[in-house]
C-alpha atoms as a PDB file:
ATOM      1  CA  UNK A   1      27.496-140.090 106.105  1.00  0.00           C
ATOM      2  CA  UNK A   2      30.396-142.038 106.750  1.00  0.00           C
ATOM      3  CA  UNK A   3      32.269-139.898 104.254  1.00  0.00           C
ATOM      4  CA  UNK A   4      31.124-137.078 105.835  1.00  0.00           C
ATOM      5  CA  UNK A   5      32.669-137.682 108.959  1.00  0.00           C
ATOM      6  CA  UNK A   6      35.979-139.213 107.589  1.00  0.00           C
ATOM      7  CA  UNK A   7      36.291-135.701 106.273  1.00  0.00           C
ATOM      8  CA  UNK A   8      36.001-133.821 109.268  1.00  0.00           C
ATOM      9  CA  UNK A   9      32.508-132.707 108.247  1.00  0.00           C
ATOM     10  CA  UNK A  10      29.146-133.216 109.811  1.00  0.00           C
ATOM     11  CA  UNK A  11      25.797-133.482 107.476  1.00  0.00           C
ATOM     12  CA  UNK A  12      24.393-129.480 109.008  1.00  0.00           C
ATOM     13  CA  UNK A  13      28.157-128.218 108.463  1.00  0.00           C
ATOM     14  CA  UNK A  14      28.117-129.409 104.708  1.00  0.00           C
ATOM     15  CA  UNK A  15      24.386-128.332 104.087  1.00  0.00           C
ATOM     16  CA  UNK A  16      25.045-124.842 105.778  1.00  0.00           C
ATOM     17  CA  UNK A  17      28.640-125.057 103.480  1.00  0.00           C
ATOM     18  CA  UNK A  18      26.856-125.984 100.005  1.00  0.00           C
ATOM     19  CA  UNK A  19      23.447-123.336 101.066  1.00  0.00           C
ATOM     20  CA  UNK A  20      26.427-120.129 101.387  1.00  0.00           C
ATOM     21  CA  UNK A  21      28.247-121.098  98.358  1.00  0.00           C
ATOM     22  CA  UNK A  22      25.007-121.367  96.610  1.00  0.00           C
ATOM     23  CA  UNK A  23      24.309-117.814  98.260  1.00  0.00           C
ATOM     24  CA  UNK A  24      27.751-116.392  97.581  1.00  0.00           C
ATOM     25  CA  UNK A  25      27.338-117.459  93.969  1.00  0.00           C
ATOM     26  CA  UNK A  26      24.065-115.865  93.098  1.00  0.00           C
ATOM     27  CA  UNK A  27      24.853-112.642  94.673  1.00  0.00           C
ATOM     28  CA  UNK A  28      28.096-112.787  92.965  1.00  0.00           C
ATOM     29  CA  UNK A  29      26.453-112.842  89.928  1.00  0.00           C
ATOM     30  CA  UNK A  30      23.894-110.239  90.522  1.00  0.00           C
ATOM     31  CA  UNK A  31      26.521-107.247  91.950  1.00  0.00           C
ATOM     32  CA  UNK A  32      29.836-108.341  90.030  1.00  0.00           C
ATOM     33  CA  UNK A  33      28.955-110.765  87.047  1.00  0.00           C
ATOM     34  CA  UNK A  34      26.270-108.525  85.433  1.00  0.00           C
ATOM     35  CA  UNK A  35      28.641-105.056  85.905  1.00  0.00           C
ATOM     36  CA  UNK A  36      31.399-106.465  84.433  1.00  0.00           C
ATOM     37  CA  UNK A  37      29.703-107.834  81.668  1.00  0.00           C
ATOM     38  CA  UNK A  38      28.354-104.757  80.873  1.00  0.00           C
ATOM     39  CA  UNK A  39      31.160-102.770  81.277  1.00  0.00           C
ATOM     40  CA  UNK A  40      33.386-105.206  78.994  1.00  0.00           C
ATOM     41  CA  UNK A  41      30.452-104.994  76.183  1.00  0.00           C
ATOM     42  CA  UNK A  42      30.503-101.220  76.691  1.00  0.00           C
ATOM     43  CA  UNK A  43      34.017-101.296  76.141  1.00  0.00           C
ATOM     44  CA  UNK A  44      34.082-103.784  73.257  1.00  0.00           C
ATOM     45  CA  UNK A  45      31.652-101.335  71.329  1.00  0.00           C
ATOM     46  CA  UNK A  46      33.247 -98.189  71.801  1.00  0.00           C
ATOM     47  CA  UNK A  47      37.023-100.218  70.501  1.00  0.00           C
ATOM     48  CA  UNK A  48      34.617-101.539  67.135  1.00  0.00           C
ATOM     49  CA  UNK A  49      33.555 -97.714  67.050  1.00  0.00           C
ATOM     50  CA  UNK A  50      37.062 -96.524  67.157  1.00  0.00           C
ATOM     51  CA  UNK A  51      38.321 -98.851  64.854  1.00  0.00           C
ATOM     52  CA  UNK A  52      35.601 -97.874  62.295  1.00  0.00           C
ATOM     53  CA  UNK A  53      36.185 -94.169  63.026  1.00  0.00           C
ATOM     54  CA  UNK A  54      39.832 -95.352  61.959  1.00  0.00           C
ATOM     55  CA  UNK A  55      39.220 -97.422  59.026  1.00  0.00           C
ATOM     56  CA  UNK A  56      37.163 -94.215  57.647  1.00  0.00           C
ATOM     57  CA  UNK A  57      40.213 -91.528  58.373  1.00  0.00           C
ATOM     58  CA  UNK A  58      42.896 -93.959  56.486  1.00  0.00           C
ATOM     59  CA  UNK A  59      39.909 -93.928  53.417  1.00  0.00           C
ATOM     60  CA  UNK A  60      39.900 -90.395  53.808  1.00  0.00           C
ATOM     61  CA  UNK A  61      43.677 -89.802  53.824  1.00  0.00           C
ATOM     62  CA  UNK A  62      43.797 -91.908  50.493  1.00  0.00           C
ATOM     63  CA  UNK A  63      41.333 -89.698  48.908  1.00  0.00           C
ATOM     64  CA  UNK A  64      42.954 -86.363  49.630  1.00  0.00           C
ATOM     65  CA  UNK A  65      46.630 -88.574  48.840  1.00  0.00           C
ATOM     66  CA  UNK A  66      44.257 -89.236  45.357  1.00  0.00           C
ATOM     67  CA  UNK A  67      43.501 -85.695  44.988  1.00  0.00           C
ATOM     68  CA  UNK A  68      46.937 -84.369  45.579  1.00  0.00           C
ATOM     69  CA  UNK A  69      48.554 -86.569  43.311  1.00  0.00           C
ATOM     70  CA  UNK A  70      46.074 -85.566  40.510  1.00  0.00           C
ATOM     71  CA  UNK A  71      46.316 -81.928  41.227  1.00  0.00           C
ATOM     72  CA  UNK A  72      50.189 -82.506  41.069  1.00  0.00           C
ATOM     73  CA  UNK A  73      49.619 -84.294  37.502  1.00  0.00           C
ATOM     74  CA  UNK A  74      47.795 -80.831  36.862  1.00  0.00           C
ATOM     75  CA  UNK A  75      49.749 -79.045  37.498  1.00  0.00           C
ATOM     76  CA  UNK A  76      53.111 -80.609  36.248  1.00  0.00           C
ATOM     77  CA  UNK A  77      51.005 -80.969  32.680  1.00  0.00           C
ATOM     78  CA  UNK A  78      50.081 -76.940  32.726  1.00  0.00           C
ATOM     79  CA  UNK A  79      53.765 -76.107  33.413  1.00  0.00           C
ATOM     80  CA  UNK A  80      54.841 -78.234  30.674  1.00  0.00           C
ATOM     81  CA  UNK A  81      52.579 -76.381  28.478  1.00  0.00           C
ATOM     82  CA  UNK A  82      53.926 -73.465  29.459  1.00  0.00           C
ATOM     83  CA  UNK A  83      57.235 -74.363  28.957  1.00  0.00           C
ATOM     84  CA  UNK A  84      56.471 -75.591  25.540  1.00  0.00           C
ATOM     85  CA  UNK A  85      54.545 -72.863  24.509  1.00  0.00           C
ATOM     86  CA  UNK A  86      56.671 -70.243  26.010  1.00  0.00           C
ATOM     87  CA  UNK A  87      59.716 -72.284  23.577  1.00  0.00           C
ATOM     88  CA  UNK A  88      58.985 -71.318  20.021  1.00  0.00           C
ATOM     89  CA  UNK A  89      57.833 -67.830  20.758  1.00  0.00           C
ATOM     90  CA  UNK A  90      61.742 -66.785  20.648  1.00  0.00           C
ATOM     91  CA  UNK A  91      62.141 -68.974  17.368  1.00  0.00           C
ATOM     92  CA  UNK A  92      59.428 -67.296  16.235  1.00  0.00           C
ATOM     93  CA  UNK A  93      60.796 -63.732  16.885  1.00  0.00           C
ATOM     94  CA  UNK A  94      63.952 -64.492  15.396  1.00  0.00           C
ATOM     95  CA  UNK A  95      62.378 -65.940  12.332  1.00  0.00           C
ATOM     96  CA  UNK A  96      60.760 -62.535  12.460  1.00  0.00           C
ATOM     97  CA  UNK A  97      63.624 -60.195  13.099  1.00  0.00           C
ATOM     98  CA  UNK A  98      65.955 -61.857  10.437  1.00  0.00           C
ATOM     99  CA  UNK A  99      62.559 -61.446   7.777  1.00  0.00           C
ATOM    100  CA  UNK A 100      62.454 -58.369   9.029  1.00  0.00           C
ATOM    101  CA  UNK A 101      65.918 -57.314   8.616  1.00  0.00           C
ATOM    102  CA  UNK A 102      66.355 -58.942   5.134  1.00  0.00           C
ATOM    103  CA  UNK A 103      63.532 -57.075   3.700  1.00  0.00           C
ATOM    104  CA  UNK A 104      64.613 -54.208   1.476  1.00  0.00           C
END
């Protein structure tokens, strides 16, 4: 007691002191604790969702990047077949034409 009242404080002040921060802290954690928590774990779980939702539209942009690039192969192959194909055709038809001509 002789703390108490080198302090300034008198044994009912300090019990009625430690009984409303006892108070204060329960109802504190009943109203705001609890809410917040909840909101933050709300929050946390729709981030991880958007992250995922993120992760899955970079896999899908690689995929169609995939499929472009092979349909580009494709077609870069077919028009190179073309192009070869389309080349001895005119050998061909001069071959022809100069047979032709140098038959009697």
């Amino acid at each position: 007691m002789d703390v108490l009242t080198t302090l300034g404080l008198n044994a009912r002040d300090f019990i009625w002191h430690t009984i409303n921060f006892i108070v204060l802290i329960v109802l504190l954690s009943r109203f705001l604790y609890r809410p917040i928590v909840a909101m933050l774990d709300e929050r946390t779980r729709r981030i991880q969702e958007s992250l995922e939702a993120a992760e899955r539209a970079r896999a899908d942009v690689a995929q169609a990047d995939r499929e472009r690039d092979e349909l580009l192969a494709s077609a870069r192959r077919e028009i190179q077949e073309m192009i070869r194909s389309a080349e001895p055709r005119p050998a061909l038809t001069r071959q022809e034409r100069e047979w032709t001509y140098s038959q009697p």
